[in-house]
N, C-alpha and C. Protein backbone atom coordinates (compact mmCIF):
# COMPACT_ATOMS: atom_id res chain seq x y z
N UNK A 1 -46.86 149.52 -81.70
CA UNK A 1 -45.72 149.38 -82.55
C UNK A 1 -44.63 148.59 -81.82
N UNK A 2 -44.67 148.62 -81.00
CA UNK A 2 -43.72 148.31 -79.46
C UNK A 2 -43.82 146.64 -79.61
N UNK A 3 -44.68 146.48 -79.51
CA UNK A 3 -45.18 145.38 -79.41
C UNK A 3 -45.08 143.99 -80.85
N UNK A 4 -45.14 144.97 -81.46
CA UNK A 4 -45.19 144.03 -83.33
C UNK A 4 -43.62 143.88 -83.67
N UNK A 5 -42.99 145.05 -82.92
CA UNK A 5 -41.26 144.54 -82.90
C UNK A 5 -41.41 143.92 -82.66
N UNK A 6 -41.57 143.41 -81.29
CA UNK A 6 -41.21 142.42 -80.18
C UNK A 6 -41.42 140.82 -80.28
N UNK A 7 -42.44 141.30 -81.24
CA UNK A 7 -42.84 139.43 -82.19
C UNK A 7 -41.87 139.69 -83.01
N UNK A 8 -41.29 140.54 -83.79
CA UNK A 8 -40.80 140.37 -85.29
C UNK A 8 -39.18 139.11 -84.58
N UNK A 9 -38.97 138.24 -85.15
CA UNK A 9 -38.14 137.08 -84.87
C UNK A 9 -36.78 137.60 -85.72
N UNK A 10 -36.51 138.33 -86.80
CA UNK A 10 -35.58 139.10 -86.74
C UNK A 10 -35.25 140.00 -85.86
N UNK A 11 -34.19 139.21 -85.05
CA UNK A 11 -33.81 140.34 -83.97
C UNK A 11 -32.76 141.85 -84.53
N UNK A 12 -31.65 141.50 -85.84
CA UNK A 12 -31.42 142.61 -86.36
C UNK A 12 -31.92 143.71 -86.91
N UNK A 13 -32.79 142.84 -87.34
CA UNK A 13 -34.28 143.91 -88.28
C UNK A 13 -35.10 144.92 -87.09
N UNK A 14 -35.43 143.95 -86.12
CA UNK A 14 -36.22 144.93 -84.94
C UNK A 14 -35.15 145.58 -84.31
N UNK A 15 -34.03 145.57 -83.88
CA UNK A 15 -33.32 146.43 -83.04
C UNK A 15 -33.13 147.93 -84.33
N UNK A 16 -32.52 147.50 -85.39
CA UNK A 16 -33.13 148.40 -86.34
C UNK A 16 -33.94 149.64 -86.47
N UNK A 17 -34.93 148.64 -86.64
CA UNK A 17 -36.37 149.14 -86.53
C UNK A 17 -36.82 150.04 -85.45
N UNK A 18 -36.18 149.79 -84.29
CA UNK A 18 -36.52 150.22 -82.74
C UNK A 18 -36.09 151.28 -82.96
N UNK A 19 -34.47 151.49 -83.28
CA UNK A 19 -33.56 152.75 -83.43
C UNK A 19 -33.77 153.89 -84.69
N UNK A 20 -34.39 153.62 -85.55
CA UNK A 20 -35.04 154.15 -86.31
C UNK A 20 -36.17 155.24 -86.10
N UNK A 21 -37.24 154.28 -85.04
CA UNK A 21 -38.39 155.07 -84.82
C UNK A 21 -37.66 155.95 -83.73
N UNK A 22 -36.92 155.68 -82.42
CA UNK A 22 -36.49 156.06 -81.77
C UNK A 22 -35.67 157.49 -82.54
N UNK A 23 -34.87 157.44 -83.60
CA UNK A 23 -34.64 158.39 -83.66
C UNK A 23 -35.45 159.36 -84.55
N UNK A 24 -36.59 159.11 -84.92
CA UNK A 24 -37.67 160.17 -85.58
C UNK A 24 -38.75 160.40 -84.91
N UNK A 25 -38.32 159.69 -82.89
CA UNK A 25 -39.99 161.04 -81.91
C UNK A 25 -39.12 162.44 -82.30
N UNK A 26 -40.11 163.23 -81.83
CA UNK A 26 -39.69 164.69 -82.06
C UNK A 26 -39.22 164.65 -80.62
N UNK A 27 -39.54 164.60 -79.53
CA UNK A 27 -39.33 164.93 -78.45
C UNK A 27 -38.40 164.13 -77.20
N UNK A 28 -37.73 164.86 -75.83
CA UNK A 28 -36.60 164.11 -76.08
C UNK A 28 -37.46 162.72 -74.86
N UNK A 29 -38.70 163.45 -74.49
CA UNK A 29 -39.92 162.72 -73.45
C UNK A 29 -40.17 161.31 -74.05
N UNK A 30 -40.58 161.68 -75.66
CA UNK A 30 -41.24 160.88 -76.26
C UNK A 30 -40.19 159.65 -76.05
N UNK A 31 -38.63 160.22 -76.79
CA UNK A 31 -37.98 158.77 -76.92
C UNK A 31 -37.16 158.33 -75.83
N UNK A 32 -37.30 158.69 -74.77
CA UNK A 32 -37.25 158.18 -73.23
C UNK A 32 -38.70 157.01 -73.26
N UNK A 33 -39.75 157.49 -73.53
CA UNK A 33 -40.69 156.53 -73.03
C UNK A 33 -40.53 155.20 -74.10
N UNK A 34 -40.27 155.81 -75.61
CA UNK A 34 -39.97 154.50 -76.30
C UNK A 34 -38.86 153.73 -75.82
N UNK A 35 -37.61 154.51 -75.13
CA UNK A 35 -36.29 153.38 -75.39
C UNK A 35 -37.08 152.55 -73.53
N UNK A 36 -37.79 153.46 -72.82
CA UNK A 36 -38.28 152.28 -71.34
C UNK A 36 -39.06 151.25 -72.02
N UNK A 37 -39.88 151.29 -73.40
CA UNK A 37 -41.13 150.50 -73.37
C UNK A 37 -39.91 148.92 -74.34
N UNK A 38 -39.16 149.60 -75.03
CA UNK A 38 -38.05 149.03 -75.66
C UNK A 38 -37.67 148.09 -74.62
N UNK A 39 -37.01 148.30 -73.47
CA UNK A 39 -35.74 147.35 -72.26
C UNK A 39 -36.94 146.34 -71.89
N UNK A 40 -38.42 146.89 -71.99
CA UNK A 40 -39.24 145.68 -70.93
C UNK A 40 -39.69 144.65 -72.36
N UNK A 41 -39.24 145.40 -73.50
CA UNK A 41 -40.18 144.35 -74.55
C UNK A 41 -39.09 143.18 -74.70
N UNK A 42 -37.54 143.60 -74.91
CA UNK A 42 -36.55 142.66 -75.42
C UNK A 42 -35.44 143.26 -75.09
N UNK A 43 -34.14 142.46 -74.81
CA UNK A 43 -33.04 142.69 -74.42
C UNK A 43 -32.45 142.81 -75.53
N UNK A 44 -31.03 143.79 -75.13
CA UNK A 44 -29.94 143.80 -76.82
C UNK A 44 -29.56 142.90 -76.66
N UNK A 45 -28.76 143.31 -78.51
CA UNK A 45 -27.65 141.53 -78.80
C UNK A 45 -26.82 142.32 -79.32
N UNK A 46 -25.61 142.10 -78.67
CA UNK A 46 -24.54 142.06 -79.59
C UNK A 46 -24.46 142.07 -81.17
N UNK A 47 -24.13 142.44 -81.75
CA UNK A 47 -23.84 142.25 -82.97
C UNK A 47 -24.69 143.90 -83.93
N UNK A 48 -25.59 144.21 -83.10
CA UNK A 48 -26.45 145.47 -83.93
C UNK A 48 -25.77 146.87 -83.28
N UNK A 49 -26.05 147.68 -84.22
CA UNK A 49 -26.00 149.18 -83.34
C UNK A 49 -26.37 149.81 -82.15
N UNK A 50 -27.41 149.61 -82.26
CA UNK A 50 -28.71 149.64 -80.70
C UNK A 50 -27.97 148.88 -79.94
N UNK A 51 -28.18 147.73 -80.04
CA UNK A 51 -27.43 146.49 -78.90
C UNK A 51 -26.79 146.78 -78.39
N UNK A 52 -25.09 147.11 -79.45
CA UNK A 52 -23.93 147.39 -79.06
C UNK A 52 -23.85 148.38 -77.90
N UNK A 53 -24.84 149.82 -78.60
CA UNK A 53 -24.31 150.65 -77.88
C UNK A 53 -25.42 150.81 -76.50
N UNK A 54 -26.33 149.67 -76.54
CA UNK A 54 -26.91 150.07 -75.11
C UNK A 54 -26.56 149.03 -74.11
N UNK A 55 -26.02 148.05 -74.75
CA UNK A 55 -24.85 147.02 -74.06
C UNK A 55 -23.74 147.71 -73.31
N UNK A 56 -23.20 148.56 -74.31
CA UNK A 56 -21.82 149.46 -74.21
C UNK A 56 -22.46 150.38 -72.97
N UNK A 57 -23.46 150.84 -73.00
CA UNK A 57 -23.85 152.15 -71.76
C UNK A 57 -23.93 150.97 -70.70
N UNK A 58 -25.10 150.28 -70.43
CA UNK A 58 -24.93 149.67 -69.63
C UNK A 58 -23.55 149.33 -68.67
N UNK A 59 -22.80 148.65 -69.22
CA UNK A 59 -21.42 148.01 -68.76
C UNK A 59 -20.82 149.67 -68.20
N UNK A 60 -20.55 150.55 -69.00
CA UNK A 60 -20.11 152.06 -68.77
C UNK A 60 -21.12 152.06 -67.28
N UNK A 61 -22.28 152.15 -67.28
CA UNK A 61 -22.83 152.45 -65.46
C UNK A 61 -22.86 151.05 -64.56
N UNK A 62 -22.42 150.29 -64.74
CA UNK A 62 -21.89 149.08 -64.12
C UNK A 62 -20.85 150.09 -63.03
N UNK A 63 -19.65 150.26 -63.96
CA UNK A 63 -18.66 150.26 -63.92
C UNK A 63 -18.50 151.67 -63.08
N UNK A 64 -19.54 152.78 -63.76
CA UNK A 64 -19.74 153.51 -62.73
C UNK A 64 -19.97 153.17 -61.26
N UNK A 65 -20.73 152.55 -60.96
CA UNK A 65 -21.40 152.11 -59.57
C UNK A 65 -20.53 151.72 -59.03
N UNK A 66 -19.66 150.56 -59.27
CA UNK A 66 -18.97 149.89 -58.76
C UNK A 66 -17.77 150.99 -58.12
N UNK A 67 -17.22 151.86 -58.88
CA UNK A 67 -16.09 153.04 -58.26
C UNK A 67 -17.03 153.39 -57.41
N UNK A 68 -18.18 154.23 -57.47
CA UNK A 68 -18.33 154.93 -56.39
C UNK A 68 -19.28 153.70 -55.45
N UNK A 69 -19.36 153.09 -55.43
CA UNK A 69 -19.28 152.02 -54.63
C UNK A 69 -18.18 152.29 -53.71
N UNK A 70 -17.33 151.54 -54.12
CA UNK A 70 -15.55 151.36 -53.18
C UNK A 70 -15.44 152.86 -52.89
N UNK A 71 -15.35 153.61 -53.43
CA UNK A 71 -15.43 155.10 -52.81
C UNK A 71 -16.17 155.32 -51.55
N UNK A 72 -17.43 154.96 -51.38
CA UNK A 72 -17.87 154.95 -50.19
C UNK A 72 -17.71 154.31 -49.32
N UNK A 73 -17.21 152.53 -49.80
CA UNK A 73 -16.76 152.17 -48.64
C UNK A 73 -15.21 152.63 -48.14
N UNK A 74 -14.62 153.32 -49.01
CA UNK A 74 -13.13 153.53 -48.63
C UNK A 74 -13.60 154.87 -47.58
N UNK A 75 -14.21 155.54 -47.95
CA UNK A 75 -14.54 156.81 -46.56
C UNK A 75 -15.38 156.31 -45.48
N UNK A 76 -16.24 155.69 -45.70
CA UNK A 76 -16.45 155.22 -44.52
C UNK A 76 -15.83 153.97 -43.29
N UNK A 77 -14.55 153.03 -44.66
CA UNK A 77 -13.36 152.12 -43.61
C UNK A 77 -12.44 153.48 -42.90
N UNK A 78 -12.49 154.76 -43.42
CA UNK A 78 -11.80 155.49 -42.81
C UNK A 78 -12.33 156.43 -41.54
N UNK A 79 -13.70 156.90 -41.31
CA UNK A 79 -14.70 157.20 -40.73
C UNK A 79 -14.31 156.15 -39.54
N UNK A 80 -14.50 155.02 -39.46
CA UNK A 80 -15.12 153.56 -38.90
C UNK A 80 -12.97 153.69 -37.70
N UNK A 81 -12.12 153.89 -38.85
CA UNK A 81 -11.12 154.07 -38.53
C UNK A 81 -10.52 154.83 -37.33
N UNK A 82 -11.07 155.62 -37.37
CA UNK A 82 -10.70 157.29 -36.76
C UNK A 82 -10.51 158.58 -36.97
N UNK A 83 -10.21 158.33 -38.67
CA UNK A 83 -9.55 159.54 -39.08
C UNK A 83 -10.22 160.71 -39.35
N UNK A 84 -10.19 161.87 -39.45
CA UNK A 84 -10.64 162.95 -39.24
C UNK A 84 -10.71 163.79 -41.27
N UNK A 85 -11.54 163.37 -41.76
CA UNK A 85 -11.65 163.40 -43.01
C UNK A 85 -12.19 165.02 -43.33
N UNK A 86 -11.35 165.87 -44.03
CA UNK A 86 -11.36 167.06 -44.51
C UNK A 86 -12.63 166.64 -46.07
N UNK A 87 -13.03 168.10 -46.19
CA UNK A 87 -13.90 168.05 -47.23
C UNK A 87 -13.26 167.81 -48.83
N UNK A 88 -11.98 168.15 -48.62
CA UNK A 88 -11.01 167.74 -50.02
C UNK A 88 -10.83 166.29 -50.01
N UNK A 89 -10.87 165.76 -48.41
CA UNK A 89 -10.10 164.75 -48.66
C UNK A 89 -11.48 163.47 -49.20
N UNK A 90 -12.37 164.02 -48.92
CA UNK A 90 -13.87 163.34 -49.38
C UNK A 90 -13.94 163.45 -50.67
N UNK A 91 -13.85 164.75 -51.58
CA UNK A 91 -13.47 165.19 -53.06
C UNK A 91 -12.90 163.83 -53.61
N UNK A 92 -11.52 164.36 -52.93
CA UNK A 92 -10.60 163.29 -53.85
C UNK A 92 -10.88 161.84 -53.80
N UNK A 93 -12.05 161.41 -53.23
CA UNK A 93 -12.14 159.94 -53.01
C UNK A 93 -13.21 159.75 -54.01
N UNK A 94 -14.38 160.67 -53.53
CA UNK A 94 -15.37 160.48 -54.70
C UNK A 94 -15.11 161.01 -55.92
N UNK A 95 -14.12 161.18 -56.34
CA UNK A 95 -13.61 161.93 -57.77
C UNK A 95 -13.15 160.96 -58.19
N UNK A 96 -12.11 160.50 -57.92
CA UNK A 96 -11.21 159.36 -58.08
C UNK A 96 -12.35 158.36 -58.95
N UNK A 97 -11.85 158.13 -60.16
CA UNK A 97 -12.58 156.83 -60.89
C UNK A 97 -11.97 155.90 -61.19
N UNK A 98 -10.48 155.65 -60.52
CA UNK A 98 -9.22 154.87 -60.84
C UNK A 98 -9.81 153.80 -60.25
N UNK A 99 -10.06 152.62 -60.30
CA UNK A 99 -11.07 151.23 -59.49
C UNK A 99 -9.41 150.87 -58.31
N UNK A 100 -8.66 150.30 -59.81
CA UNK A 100 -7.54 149.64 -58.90
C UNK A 100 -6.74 150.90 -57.98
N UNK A 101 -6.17 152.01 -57.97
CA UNK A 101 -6.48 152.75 -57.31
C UNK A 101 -6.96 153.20 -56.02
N UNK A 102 -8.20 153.12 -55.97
CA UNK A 102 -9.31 153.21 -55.21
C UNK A 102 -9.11 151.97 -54.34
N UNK A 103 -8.83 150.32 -54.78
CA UNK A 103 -8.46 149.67 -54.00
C UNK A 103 -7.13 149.56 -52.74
N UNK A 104 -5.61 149.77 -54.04
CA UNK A 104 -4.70 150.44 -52.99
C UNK A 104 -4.90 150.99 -52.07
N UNK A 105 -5.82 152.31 -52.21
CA UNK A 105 -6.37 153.30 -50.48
C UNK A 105 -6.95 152.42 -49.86
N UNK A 106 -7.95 151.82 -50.51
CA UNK A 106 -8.71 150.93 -49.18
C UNK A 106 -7.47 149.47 -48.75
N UNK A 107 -6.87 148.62 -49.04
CA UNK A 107 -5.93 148.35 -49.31
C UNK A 107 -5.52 149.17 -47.36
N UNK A 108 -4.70 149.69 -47.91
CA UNK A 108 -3.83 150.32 -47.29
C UNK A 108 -4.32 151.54 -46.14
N UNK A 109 -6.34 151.50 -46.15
CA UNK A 109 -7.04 152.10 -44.97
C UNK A 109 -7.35 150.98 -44.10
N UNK A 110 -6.61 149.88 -44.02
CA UNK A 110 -7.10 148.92 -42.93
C UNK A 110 -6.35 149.03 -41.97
N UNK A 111 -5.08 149.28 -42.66
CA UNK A 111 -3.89 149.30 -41.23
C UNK A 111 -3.25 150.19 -40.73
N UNK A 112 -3.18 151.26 -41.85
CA UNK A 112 -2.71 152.99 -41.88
C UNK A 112 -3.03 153.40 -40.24
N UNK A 113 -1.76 154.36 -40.17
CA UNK A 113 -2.06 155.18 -39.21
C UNK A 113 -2.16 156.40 -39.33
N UNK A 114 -2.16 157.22 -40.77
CA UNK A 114 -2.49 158.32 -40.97
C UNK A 114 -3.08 158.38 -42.34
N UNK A 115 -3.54 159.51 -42.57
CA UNK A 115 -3.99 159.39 -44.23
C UNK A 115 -2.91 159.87 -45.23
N UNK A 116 -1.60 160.34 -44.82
CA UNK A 116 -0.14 159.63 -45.27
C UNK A 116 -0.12 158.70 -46.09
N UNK A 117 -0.12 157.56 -45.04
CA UNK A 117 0.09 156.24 -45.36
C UNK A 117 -0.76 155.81 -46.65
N UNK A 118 -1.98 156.24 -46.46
CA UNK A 118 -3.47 155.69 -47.47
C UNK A 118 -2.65 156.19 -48.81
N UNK A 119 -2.99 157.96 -48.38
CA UNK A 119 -2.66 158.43 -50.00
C UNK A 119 -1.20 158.31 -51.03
N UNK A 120 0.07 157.78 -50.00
CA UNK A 120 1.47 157.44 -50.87
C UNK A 120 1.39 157.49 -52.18
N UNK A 121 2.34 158.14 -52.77
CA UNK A 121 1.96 156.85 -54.04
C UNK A 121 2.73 155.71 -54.07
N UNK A 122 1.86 155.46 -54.63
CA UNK A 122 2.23 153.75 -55.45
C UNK A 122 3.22 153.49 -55.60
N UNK A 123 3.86 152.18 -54.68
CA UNK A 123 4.92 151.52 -55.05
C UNK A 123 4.80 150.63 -55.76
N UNK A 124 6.63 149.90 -56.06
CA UNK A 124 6.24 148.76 -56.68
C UNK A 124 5.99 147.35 -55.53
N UNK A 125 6.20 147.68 -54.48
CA UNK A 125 5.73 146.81 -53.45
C UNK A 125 4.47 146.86 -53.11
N UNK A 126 3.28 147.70 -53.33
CA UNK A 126 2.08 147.63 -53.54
C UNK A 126 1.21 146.57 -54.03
N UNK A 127 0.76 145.92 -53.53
CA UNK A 127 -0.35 144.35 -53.61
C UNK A 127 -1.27 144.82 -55.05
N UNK A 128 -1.65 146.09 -55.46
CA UNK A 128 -2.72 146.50 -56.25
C UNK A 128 -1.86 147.49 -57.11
N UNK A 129 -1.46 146.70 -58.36
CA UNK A 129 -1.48 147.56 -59.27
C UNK A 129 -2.02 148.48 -59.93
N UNK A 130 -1.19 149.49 -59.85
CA UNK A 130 -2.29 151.00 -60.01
C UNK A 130 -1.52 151.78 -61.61
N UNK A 131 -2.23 152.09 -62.35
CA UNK A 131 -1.93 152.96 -63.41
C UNK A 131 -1.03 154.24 -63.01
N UNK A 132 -0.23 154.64 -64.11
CA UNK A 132 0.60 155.76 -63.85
C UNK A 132 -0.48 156.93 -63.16
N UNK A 133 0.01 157.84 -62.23
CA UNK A 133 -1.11 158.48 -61.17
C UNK A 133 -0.98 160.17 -62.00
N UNK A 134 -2.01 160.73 -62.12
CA UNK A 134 -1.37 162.47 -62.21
C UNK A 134 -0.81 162.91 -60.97
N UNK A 135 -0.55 163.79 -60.74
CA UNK A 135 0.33 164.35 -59.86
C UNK A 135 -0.59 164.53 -58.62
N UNK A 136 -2.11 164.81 -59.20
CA UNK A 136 -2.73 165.38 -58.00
C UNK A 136 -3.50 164.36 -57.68
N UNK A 137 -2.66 162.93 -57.83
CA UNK A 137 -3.58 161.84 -57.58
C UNK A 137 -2.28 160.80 -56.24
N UNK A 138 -1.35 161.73 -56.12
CA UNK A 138 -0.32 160.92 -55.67
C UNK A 138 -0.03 161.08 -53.98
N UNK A 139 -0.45 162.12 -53.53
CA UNK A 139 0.31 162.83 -52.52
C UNK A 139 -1.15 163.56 -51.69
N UNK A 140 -1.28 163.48 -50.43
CA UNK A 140 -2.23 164.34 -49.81
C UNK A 140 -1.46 164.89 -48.58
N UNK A 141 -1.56 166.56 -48.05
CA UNK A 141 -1.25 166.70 -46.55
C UNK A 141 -1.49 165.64 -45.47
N UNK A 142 -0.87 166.29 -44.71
CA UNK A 142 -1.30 164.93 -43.71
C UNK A 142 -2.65 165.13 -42.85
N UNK A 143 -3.55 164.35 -42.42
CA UNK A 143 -4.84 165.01 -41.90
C UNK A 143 -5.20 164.00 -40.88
N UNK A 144 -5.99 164.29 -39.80
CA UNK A 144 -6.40 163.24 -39.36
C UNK A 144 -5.16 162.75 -38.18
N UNK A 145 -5.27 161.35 -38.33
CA UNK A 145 -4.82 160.63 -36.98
C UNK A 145 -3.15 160.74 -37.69
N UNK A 146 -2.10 160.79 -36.41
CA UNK A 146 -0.88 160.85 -37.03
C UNK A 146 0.25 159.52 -36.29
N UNK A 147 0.94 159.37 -36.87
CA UNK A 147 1.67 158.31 -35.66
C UNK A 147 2.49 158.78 -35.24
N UNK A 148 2.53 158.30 -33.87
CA UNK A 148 3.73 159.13 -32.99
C UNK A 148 4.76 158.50 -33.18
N UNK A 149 5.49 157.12 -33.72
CA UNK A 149 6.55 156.70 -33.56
C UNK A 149 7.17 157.47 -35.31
N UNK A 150 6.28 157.71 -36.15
CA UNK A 150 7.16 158.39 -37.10
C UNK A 150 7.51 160.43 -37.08
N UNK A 151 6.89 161.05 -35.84
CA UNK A 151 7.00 162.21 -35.65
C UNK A 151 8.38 161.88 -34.54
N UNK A 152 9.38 160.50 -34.05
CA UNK A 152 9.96 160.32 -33.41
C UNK A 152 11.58 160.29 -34.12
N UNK A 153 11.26 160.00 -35.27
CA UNK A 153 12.33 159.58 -36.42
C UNK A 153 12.88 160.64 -36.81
């Protein structure tokens, strides 16, 4: 059946068609193996339901990856750093799905001398515009490496 889509040259008709059968397997095995046999027969298009929305997931785990991407490299520029990283303070990095965000810290884990400095919030002198923050996205104890010329002030 997989296959007689995959010739059919109406591409609206077969994406259709695909989502149709897809939603009348009984099982949730079955239409896992149809939507894998689906991605290797033909790619979506824009413009259909199916398409849209497996276009739309796609881009959604793009976008995933990419945060926790920079998430890992932001704990490990801090690791690489010196700093002495608490198990919250790992939380809040891999939690964090803010991208631009997530850049500011890294941003601002190249030169930091404490994790102070990293977690601030957001100025408007900040290179990386960052979205309004919740509260528990703004501020961390201090942990880790500290500077001595501001315990001097």
């Amino acid at each position: 059946m997989g296959e007689a889509l995959a010739q059919d040259t109406d591409r609206e008709a077969r994406d259709d068609l695909a989502g149709l059968i897809e939603d009348g397997l009984g099982s949730e095995h079955a239409r896992k193996i149809w939507r894998n046999l689906m991605e290797t027969l033909f790619t979506p298009r824009r413009g259909t339901i199916v398409g849209d929305a497996r276009l739309a997931g796609q881009e959604e785990g793009r976008e995933e990856g990419r945060v926790a991407g920079k998430a890992e490299q932001l704990l490990r520029l801090m690791e690489r750093r010196g700093f002495s990283l608490t198990e919250e303070t790992r939380q809040r990095v891999t939690t964090c799905s803010d991208m631009p965000l997530l850049d500011l810290w890294f941003d601002r884990a190249i030169d930091a001398t404490t994790l102070d400095e990293i977690f601030a919030a957001p100025s408007s002198t900040d290179r990386v515009p960052a979205p309004a923050q919740r509260p528990e996205h703004t501020a961390v104890p201090s942990q880790g490496l500290t500077d001595p010329e501001s315990s001097a002030n």
